[in-house]
C-alpha atoms as a PDB file:
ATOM      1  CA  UNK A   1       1.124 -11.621  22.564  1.00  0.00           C
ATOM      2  CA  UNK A   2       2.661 -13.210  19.594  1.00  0.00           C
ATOM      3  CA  UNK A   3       0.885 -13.581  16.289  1.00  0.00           C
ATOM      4  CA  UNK A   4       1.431 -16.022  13.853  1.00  0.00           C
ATOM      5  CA  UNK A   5       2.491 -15.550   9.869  1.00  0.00           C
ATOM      6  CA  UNK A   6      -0.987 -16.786   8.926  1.00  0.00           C
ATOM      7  CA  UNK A   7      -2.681 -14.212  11.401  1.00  0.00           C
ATOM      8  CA  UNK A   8      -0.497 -11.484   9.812  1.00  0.00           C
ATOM      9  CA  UNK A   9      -1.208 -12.553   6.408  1.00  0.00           C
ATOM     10  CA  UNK A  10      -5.056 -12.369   7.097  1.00  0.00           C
ATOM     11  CA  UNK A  11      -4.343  -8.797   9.041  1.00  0.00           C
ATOM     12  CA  UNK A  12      -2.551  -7.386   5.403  1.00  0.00           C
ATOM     13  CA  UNK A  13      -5.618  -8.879   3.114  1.00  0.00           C
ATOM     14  CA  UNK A  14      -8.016  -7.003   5.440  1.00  0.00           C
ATOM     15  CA  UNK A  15      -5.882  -3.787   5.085  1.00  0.00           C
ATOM     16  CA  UNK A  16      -5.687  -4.319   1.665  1.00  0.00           C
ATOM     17  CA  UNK A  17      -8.934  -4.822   1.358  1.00  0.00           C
ATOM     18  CA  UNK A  18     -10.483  -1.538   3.372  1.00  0.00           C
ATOM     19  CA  UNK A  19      -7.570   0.840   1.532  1.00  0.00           C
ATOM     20  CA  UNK A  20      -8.437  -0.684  -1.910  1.00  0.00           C
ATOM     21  CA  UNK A  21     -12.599   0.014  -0.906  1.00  0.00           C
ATOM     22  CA  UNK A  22     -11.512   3.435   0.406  1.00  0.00           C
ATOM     23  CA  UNK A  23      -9.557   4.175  -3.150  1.00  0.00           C
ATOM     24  CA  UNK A  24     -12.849   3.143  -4.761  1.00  0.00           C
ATOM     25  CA  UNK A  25     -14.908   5.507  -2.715  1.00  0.00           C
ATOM     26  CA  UNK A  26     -12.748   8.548  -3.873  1.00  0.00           C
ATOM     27  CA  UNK A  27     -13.439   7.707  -7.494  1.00  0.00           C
ATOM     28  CA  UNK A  28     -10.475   5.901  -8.190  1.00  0.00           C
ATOM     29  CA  UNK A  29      -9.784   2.947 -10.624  1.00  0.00           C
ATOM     30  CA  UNK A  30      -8.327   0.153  -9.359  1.00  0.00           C
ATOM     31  CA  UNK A  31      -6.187  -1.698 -12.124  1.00  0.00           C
ATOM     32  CA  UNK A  32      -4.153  -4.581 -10.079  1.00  0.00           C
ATOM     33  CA  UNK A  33      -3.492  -5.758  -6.595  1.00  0.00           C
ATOM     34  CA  UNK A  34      -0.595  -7.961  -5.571  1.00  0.00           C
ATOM     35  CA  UNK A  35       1.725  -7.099  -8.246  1.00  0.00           C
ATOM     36  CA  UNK A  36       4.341  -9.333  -8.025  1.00  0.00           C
ATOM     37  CA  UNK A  37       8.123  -9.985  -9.609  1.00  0.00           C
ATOM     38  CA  UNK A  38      11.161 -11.338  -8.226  1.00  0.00           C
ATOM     39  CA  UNK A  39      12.305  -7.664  -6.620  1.00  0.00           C
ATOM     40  CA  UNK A  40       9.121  -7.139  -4.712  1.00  0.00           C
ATOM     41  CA  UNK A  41       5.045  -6.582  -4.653  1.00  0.00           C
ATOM     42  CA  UNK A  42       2.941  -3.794  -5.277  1.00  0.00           C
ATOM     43  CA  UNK A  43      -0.161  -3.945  -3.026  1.00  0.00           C
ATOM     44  CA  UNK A  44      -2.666  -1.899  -5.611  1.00  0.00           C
ATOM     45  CA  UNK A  45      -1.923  -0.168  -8.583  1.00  0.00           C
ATOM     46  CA  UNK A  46      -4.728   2.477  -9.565  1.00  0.00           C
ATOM     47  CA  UNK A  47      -5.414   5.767 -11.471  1.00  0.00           C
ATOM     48  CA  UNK A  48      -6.142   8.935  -9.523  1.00  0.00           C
ATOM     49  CA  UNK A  49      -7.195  11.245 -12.497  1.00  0.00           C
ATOM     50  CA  UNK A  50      -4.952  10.921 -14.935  1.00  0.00           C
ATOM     51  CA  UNK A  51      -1.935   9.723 -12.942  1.00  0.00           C
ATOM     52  CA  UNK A  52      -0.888   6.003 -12.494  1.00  0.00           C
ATOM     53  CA  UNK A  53      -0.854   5.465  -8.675  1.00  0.00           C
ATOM     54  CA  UNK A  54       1.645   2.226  -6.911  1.00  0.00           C
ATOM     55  CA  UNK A  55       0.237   2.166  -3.476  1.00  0.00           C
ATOM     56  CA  UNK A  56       1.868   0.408  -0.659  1.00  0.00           C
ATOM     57  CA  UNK A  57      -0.299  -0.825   2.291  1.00  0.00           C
ATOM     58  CA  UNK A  58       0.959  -1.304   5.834  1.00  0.00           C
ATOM     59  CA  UNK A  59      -0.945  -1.983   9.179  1.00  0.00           C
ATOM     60  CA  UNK A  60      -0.466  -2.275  13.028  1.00  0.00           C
ATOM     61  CA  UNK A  61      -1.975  -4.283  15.638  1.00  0.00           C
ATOM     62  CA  UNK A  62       0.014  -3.148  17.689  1.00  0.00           C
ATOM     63  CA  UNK A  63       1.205   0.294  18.854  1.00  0.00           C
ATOM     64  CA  UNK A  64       4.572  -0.766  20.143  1.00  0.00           C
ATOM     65  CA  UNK A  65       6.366  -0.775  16.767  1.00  0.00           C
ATOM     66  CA  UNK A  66       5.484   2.615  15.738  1.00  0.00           C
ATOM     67  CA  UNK A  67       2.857   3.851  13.265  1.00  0.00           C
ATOM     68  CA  UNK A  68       3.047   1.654  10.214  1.00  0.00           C
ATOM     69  CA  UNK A  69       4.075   4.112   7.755  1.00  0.00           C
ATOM     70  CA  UNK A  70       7.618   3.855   9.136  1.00  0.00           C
ATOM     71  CA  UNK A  71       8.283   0.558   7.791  1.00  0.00           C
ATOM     72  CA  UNK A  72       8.044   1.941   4.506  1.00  0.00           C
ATOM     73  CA  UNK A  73      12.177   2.795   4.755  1.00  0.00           C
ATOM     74  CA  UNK A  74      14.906   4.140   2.014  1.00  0.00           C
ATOM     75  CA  UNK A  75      15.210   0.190   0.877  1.00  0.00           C
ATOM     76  CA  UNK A  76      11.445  -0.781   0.910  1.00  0.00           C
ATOM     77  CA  UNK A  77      11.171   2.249  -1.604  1.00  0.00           C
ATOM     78  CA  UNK A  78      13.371   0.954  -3.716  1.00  0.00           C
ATOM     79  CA  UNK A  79      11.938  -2.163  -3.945  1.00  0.00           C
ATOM     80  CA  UNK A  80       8.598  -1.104  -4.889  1.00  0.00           C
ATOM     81  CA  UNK A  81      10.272   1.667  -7.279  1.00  0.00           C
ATOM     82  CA  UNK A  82      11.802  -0.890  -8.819  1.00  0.00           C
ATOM     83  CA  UNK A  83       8.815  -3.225  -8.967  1.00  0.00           C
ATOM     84  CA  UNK A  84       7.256  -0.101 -10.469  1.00  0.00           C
ATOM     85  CA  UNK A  85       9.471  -0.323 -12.963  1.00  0.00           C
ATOM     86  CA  UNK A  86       8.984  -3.680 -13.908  1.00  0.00           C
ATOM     87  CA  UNK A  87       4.991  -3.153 -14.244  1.00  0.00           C
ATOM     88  CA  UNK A  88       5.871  -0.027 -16.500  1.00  0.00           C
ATOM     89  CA  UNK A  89       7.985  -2.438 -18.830  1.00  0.00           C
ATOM     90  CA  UNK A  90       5.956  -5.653 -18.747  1.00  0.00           C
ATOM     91  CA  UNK A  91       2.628  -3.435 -19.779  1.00  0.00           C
ATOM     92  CA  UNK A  92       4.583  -1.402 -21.744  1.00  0.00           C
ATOM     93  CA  UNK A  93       3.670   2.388 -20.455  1.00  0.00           C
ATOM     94  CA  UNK A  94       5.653   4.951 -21.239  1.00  0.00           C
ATOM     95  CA  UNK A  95       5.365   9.045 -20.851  1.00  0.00           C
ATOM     96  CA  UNK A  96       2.869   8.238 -17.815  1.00  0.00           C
ATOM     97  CA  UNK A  97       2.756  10.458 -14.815  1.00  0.00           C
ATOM     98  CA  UNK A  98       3.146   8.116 -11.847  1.00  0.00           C
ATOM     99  CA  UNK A  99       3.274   8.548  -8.320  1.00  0.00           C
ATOM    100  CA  UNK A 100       3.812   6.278  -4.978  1.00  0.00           C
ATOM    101  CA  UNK A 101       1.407   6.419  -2.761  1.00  0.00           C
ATOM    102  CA  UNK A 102       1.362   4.896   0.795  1.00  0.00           C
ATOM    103  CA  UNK A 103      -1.713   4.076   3.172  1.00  0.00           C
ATOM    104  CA  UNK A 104      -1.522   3.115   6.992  1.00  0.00           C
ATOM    105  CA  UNK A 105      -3.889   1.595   9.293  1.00  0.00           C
ATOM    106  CA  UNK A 106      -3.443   1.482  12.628  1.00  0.00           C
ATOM    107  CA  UNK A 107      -6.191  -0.670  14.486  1.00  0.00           C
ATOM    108  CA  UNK A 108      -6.880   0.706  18.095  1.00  0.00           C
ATOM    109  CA  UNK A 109      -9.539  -0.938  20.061  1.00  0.00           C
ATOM    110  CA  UNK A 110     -12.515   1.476  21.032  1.00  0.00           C
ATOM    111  CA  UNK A 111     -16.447   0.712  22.007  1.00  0.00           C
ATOM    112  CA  UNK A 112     -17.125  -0.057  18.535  1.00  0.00           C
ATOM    113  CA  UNK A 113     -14.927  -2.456  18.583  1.00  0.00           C
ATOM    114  CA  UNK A 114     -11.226  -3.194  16.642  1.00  0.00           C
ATOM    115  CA  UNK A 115     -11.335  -0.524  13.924  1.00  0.00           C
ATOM    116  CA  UNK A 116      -8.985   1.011  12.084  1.00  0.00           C
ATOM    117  CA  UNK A 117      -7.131   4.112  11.532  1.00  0.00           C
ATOM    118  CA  UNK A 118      -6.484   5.264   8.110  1.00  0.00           C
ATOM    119  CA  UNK A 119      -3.995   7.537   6.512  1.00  0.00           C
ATOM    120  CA  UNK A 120      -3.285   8.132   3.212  1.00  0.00           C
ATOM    121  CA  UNK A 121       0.206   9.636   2.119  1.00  0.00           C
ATOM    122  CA  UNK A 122      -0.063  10.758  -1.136  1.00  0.00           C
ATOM    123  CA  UNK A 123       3.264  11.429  -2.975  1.00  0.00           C
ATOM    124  CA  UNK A 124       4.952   9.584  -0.095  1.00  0.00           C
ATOM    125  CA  UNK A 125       8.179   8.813  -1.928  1.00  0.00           C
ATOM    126  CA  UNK A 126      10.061  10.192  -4.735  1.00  0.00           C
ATOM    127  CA  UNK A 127      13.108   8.069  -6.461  1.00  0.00           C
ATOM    128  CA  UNK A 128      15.667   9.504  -8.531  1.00  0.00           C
END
């Protein structure tokens, strides 16, 4: 079964939306979501602590594509390392302990219904 762009743009918001409430339930803050510049997007941008958090969100309907983490390759990394970047400079931070994050839900269907599965890789990426 095929889905459409708008039915996977409505699929990320939700994931966005139950990783951002789940970063709020572990006491985080939750500065921005949808960073955006011309090199990529951020999904949310929080603080853990004292540490500056980029998080990228993925999600799978489907289980034929492999857990959704794995789209988050050597060149997606880069992207949102760079994007980093860019939100360092435009808000001008400096000396700030930062980190990428990256959280994947996997929906499976069950008796309660389409839930999903979350996981939350923290210090998923490093970039020289």
């Amino acid at each position: 079964m095929c889905m459409g762009k708008s039915s996977n743009v409505r699929i990320g918001k939700q994931a966005e939306e139950i990783a951002a409430q789940y970063l709020l339930d572990l006491g985080w803050e939750l500065i921005e979501r949808n960073f955006r510049t011309r090199s990529g997007e951020i999904d949310l941008i929080g603080r853990d602590g004292e540490t500056l958090v980029f998080v990228e969100v993925k999600s799978n309907r489907q289980t034929g594509f492999g857990p959704p983490e794995m789209r988050v390759d050597q060149r997606k990394q880069e992207k949102i390392a760079h994007t980093a970047e860019c939100y360092l400079y435009s808000r001008q931070i400096i000396d700030q302990d930062c980190r990428f994050d990256v959280i994947a839900l996997q929906w499976r269907m069950g008796r309660d219904g389409d839930k999903p599965e979350l996981h939350h890789y923290r210090n998923a990426f490093w970039l020289e």
